[in-house]
Protein backbone atom coordinates (compact mmCIF):
# COMPACT_ATOMS: atom_id res chain seq x y z
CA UNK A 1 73.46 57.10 -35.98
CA UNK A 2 76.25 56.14 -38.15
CA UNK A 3 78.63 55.04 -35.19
CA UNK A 4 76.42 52.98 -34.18
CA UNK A 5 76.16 51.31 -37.61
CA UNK A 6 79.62 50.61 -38.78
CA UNK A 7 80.22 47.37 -39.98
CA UNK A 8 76.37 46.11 -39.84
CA UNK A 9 74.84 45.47 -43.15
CA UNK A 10 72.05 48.14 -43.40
CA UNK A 11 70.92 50.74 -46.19
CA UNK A 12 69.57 53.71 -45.98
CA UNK A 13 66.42 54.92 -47.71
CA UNK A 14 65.29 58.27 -48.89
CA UNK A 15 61.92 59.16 -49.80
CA UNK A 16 59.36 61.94 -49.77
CA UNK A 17 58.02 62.64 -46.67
CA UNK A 18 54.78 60.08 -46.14
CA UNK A 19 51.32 61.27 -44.99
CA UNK A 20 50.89 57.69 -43.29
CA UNK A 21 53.03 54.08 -41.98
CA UNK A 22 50.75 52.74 -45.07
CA UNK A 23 52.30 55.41 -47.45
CA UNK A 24 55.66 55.09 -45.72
CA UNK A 25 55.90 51.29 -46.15
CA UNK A 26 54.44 52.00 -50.03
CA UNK A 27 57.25 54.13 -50.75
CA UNK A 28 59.75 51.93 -49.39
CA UNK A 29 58.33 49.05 -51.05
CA UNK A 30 57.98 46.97 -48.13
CA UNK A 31 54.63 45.47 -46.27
CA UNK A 32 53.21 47.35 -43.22
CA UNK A 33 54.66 44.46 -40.70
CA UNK A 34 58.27 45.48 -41.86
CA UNK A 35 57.91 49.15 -41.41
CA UNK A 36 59.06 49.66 -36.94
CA UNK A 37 57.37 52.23 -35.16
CA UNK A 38 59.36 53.51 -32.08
CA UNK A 39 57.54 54.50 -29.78
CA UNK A 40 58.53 56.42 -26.63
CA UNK A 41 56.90 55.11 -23.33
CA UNK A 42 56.90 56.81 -19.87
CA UNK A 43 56.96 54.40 -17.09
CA UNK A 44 58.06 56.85 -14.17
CA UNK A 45 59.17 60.06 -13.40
CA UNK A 46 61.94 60.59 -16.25
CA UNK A 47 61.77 57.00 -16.64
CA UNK A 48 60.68 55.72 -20.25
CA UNK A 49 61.55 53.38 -22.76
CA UNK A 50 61.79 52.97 -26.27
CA UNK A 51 59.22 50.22 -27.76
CA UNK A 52 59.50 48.97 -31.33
CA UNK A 53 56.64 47.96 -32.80
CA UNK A 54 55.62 46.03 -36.30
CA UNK A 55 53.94 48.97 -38.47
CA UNK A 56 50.88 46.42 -38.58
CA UNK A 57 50.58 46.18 -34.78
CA UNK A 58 49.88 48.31 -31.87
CA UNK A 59 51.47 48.11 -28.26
CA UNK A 60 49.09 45.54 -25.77
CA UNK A 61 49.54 48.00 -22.97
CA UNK A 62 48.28 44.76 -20.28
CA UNK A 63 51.45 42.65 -21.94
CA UNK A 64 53.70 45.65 -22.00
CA UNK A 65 53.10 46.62 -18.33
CA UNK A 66 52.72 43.01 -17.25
CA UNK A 67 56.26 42.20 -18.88
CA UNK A 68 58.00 45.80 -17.72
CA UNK A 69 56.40 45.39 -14.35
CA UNK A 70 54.72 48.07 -13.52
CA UNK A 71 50.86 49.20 -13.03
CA UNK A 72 51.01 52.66 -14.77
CA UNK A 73 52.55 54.18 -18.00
CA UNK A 74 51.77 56.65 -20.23
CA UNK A 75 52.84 58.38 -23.86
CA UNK A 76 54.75 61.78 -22.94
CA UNK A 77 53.31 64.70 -25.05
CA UNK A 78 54.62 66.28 -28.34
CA UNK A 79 57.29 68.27 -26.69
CA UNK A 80 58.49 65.91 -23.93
CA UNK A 81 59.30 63.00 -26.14
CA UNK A 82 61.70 65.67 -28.12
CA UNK A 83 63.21 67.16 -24.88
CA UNK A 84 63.72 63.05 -24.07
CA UNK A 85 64.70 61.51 -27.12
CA UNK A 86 66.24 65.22 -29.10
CA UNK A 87 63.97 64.05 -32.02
CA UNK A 88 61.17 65.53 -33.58
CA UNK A 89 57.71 63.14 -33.07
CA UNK A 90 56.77 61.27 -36.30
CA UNK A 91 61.45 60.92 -36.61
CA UNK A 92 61.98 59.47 -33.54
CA UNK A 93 64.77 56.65 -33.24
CA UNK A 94 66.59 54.70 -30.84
CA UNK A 95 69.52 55.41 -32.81
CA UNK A 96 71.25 58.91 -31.66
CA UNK A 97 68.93 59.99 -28.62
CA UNK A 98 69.85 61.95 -26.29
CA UNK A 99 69.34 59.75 -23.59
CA UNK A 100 69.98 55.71 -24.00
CA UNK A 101 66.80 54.44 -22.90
CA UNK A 102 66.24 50.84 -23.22
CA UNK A 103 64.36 49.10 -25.76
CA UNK A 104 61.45 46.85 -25.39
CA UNK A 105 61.40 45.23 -29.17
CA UNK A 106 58.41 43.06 -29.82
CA UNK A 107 59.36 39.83 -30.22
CA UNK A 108 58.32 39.07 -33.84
CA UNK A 109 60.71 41.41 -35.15
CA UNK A 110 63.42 39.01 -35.24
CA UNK A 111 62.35 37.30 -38.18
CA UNK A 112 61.82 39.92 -40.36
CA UNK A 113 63.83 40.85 -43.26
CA UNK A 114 64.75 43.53 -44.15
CA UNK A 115 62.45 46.11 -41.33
CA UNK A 116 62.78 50.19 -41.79
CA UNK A 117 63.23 51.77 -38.69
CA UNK A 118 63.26 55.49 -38.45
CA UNK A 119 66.65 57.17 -39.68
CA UNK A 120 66.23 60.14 -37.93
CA UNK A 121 64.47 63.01 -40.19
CA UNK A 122 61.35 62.76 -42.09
CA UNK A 123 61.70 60.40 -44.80
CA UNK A 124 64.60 58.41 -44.15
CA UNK A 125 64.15 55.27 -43.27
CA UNK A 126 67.17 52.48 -41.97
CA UNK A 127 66.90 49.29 -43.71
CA UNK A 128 68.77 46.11 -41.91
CA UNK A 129 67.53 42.52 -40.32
CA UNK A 130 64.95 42.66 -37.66
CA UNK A 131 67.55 40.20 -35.38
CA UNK A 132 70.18 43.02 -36.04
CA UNK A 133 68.45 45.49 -35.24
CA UNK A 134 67.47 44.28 -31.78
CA UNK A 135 71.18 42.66 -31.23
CA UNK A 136 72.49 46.40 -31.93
CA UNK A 137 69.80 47.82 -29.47
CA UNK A 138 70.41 45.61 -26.96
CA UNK A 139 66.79 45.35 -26.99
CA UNK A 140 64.53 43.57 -24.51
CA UNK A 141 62.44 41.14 -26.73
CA UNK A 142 58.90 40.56 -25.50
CA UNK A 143 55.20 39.70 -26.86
CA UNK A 144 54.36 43.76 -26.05
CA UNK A 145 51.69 43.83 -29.17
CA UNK A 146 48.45 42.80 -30.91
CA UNK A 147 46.98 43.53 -34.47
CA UNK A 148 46.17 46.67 -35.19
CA UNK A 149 42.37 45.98 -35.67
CA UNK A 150 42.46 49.19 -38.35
CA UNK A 151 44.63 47.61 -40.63
């Protein structure tokens, strides 16, 4: 992960290891929408991507297979997404997986600033610019997400 941040403003944050994305973003001091959950989506046989996602939102699965165009996907279980990604689930990052999937970033994370994206290991947390973040990633950006009607 630290390759891949050299020269990019960023900081990285420690903390105790949160119950919760509400008790991670508390610890961190940020709001909910700056806190990115990656997810890990399967859209084919060894085929997935990586999809960022606000901490206050949750993936529209019409939008997200409407704009990856395809009619199926699905969330790989506990030990696939670490055989696919080499991270434990609840630490997984773009950032150092073991394969380079792409990145499907939802759209509004470009104007947030700073966002805390997953560093890897249970309570550490990357701090940089949402439009960073997705210019490092090379990510995809795309309307993917709706409120999370829990939060």
């Amino acid at each position: 992960m630290h390759e891949e941040l050299a020269g990019v403003d960023h900081r990285i944050v420690t903390f105790a290891p949160p119950r919760d994305v509400e008790e991670s973003a508390r610890l961190q001091g940020i709001p909910l929408s700056s806190l990115i959950k990656t997810i890990v989506v399967r859209r084919g046989e060894e085929d997935y991507v990586f999809v960022l996602v606000p901490g206050d939102r949750v993936i529209d699965w019409a939008k997200l297979r409407r704009h990856l165009g395809v009619s199926r996907m699905s969330l790989p279980d506990r030990e696939t997404a670490k055989r696919v990604t080499g991270y434990e689930p609840g630490t997984i990052t773009p950032f150092g997986a073991t394969t380079s999937w792409p990145v499907v970033c939802d759209s509004r994370l470009v104007d947030i600033d700073p966002v805390a994206i997953g560093g890897g290991a249970r309570g550490v947390t990357v701090h940089l610019s949402g439009r960073t973040l997705a210019a490092l990633l090379q990510a995809d950006l795309a309307d993917v997400t709706r409120p999370n009607a829990v939060s």
